[in-house]
Protein backbone atom coordinates (compact mmCIF):
# COMPACT_ATOMS: atom_id res chain seq x y z
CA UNK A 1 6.51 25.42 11.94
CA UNK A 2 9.07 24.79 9.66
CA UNK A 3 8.63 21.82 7.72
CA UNK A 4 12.36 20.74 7.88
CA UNK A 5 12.57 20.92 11.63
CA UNK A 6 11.90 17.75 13.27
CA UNK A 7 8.29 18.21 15.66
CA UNK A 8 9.24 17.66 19.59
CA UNK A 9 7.82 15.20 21.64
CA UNK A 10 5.35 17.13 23.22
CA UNK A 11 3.96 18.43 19.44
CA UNK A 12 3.92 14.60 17.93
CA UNK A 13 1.25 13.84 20.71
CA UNK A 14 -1.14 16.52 19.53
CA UNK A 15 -3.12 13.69 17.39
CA UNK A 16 -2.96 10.65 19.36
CA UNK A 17 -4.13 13.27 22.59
CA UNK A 18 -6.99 15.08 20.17
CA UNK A 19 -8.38 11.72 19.44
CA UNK A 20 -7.87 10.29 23.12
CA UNK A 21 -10.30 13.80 24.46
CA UNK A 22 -12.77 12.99 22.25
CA UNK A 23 -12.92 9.27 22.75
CA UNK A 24 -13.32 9.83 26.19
CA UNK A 25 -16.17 12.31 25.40
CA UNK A 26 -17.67 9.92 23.54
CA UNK A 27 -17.38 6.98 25.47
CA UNK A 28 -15.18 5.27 23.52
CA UNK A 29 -12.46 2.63 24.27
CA UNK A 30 -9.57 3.20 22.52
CA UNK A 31 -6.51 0.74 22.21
CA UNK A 32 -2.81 0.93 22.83
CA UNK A 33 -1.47 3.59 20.49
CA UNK A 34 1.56 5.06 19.83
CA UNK A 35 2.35 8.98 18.00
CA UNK A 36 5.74 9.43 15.60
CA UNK A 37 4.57 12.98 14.40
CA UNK A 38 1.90 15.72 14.75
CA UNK A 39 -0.53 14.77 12.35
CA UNK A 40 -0.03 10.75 12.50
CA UNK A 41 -1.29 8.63 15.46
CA UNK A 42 -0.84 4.70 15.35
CA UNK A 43 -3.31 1.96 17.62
CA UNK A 44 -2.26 -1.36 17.59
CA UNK A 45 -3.20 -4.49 18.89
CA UNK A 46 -0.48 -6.07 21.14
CA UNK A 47 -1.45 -9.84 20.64
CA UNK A 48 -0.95 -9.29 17.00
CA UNK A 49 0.23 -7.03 13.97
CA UNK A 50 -3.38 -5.08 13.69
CA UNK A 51 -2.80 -1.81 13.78
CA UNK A 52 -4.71 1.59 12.77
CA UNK A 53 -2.94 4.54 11.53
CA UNK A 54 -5.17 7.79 11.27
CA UNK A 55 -3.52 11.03 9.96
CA UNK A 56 -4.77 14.53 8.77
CA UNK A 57 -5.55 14.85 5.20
CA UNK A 58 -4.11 17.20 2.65
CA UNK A 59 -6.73 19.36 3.07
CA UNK A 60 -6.58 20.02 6.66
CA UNK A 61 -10.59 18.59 7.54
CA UNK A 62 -10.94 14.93 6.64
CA UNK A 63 -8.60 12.25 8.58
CA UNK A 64 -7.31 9.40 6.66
CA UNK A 65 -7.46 6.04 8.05
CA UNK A 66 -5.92 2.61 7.27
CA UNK A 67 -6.33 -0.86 8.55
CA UNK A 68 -3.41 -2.90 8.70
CA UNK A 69 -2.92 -6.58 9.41
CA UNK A 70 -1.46 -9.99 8.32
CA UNK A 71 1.93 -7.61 6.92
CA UNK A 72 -0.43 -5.76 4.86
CA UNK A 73 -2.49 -2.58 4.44
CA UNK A 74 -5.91 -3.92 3.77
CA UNK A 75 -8.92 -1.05 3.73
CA UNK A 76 -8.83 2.08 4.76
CA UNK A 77 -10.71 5.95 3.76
CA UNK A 78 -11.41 9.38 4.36
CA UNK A 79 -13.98 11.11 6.62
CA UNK A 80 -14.30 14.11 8.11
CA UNK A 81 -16.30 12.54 11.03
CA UNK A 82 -14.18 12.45 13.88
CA UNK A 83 -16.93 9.95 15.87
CA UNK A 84 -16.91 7.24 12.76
CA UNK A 85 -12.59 7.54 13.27
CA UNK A 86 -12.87 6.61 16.55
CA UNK A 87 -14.87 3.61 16.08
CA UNK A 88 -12.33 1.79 13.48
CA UNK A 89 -9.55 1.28 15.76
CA UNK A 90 -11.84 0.44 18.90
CA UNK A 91 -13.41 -2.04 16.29
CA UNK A 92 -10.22 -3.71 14.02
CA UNK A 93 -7.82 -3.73 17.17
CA UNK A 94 -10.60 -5.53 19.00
CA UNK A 95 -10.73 -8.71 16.77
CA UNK A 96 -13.86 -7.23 14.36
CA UNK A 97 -12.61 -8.14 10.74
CA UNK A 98 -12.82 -5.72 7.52
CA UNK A 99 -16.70 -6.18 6.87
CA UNK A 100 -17.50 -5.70 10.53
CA UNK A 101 -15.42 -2.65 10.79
CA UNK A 102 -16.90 -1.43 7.59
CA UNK A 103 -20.18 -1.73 9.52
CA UNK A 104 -18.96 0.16 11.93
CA UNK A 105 -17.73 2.66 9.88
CA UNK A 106 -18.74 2.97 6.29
CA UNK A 107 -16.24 5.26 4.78
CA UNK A 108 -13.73 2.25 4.28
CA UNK A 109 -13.24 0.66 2.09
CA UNK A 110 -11.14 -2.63 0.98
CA UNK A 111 -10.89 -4.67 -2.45
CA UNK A 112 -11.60 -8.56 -2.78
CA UNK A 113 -8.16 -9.51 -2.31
CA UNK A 114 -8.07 -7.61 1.43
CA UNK A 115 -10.92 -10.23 2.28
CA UNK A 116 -9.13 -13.15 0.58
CA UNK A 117 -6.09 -12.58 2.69
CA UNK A 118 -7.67 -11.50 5.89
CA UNK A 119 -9.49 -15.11 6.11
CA UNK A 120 -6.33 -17.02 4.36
CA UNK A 121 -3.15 -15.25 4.10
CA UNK A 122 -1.97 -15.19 0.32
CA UNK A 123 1.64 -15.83 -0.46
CA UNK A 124 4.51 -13.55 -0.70
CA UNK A 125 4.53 -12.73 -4.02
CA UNK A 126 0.50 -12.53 -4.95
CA UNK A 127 0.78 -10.64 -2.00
CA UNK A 128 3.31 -8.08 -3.16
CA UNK A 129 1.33 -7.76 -6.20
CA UNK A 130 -2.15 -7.17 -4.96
CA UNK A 131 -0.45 -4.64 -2.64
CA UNK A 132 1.35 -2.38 -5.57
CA UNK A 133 -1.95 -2.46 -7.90
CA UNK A 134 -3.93 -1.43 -4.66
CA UNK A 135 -1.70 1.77 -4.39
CA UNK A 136 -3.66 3.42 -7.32
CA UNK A 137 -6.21 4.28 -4.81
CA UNK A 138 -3.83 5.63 -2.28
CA UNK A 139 -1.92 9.30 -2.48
CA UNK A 140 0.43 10.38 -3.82
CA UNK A 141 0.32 6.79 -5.83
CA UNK A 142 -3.25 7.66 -7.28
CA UNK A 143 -1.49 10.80 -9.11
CA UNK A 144 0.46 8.18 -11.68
CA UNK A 145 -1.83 6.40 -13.91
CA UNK A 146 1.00 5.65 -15.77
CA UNK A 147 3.37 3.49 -13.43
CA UNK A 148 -0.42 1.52 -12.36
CA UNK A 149 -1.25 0.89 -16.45
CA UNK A 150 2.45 -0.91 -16.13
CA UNK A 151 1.87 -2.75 -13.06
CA UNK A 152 -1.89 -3.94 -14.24
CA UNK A 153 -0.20 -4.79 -18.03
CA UNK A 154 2.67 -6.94 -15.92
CA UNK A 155 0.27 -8.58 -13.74
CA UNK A 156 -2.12 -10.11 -16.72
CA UNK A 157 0.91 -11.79 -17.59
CA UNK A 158 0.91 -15.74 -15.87
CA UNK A 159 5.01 -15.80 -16.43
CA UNK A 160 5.51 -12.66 -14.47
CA UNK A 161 2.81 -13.21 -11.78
CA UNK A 162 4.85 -16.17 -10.61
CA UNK A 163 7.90 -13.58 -10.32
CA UNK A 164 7.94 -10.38 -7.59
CA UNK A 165 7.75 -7.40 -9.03
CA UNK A 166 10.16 -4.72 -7.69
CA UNK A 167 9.49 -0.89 -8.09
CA UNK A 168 12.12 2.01 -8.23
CA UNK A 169 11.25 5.44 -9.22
CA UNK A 170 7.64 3.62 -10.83
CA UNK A 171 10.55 1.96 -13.04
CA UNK A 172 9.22 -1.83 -12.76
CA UNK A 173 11.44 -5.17 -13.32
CA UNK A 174 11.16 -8.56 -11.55
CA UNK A 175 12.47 -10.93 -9.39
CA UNK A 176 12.92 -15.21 -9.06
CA UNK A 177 13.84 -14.52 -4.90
CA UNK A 178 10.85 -13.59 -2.05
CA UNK A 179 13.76 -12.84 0.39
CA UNK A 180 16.61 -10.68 -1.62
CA UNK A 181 14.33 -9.54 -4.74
CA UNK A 182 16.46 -6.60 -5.96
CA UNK A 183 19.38 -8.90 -5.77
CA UNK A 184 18.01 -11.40 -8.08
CA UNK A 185 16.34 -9.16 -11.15
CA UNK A 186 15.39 -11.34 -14.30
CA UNK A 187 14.43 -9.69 -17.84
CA UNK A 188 14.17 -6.28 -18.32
CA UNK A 189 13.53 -2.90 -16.38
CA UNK A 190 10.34 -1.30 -17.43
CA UNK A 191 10.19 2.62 -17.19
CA UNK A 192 6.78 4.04 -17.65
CA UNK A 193 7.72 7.95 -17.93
CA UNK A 194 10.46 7.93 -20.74
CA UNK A 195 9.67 10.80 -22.54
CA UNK A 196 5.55 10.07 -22.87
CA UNK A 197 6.59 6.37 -23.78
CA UNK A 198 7.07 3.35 -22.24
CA UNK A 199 11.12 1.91 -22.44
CA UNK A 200 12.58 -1.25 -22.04
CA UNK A 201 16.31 -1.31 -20.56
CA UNK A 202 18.79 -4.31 -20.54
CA UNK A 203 21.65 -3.23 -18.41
CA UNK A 204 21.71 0.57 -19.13
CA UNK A 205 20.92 0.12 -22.39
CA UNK A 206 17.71 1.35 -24.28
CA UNK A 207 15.70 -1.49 -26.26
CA UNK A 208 13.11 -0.16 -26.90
CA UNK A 209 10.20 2.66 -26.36
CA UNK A 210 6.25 1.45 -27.19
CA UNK A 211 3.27 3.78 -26.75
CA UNK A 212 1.49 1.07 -24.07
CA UNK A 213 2.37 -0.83 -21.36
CA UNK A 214 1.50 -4.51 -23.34
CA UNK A 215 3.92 -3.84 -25.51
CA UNK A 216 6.63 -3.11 -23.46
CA UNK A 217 5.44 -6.28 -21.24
CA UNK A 218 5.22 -8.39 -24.03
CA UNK A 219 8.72 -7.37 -24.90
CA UNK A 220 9.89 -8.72 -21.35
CA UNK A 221 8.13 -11.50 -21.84
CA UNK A 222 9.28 -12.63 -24.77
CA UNK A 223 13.15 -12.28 -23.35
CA UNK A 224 12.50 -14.54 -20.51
CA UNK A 225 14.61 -17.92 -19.83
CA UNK A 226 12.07 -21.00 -20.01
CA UNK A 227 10.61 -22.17 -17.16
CA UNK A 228 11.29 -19.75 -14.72
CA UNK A 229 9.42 -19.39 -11.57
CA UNK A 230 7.82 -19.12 -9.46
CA UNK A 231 10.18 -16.75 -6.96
CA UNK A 232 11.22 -18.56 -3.87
């Protein structure tokens, strides 16, 4: 099929109806779920935002699976064992939390700050910032070691932690407001891919390129008004 042509209705249900024959074949409850295209199918939880999102992998054998809850993607993993897939949604949708479901189905996986928020949800912005550093593991994130180095430099820093951090393009900058944070940018922009170096722009204009992210952070850092934060 070509790729630019939208799948019909009847083609976005080949998923969702795959894993539906061989739940039932299995014995298998599965929850609520909803398809948007061929290879995605979505099971959610009605009495709250839990929902599981399985898709086919790159390579056309393994499914990839992620948990979501609390406004966040917490654990998810790869597996090419279409019984184990069935048993995270029937499991996450149905009240089990992270560590059960891992029981349940050891390919996923999760990192301490998925626990931390399942049990007590974290703020906004710690939130926002546990989510970006997390996308290292995910594709096509995991193929820019670069744009993470930045984030995990920015992140070490107390002063910007308070602040959200706002992505375009992997450039990186930061923000004093939870609601609007592109519309209230303090400091600098950060671009990690400036010609094997890391830049600092003010306003269009170039500051500065360093050879690590610490330096270019530090750079920010040291431009910042006193006593800002945290971002409301």
């Amino acid at each position: 099929m070509d790729p630019e042509v939208e799948p019909n209705e009847e083609a976005e249900e080949s998923l969702a109806a795959e894993l539906r024959r061989a739940a039932e074949e299995l014995g298998i409850d599965l929850p609520e779920s909803r398809a948007r295209y061929a290879h995605l199918a979505e099971f959610v939880d009605a009495g709250s935002d839990r929902r599981v999102s399985v898709s086919r992998h790159d390579d056309g054998l393994a499914f990839e699976v992620n948990l979501y809850g609390r406004g966040a993607r917490l654990a998810g993993g790869l597996t090419t064992d279409l019984a184990v897939v069935l048993r995270v949604p029937a499991a996450w949708t149905g009240g089990a939390g992270l560590e059960e479901t891992r029981e349940a189905a050891p390919f996923i996986a999760f990192r301490p700050w998925a626990l931390v928020h399942e049990r007590e949800p974290l703020g906004r912005v710690e939130l926002t910032w546990w989510t970006k550093l997390d996308r290292v593991h995910l594709p096509p994130y995991d193929r820019h070691p670069r744009a993470h180095a930045l984030l995990a430099a920015a992140h070490a820093e107390p002063v910007l932690r308070r602040l959200m951090p706002v992505n375009s393009h992997f450039n990186l900058w930061f923000s004093t407001s939870v609601a609007n944070p592109s519309e209230a940018g303090v400091g600098y922009v950060i671009d990690p891919n400036d010609e094997g170096l890391y830049a600092v722009w003010n306003n269009g204009e170039l500051l500065a390129r360093t050879r690590t992210p610490q330096e270019a952070v530090a750079l920010v850092v040291a431009r910042l008004p006193e006593g800002l934060g945290p971002a409301t």
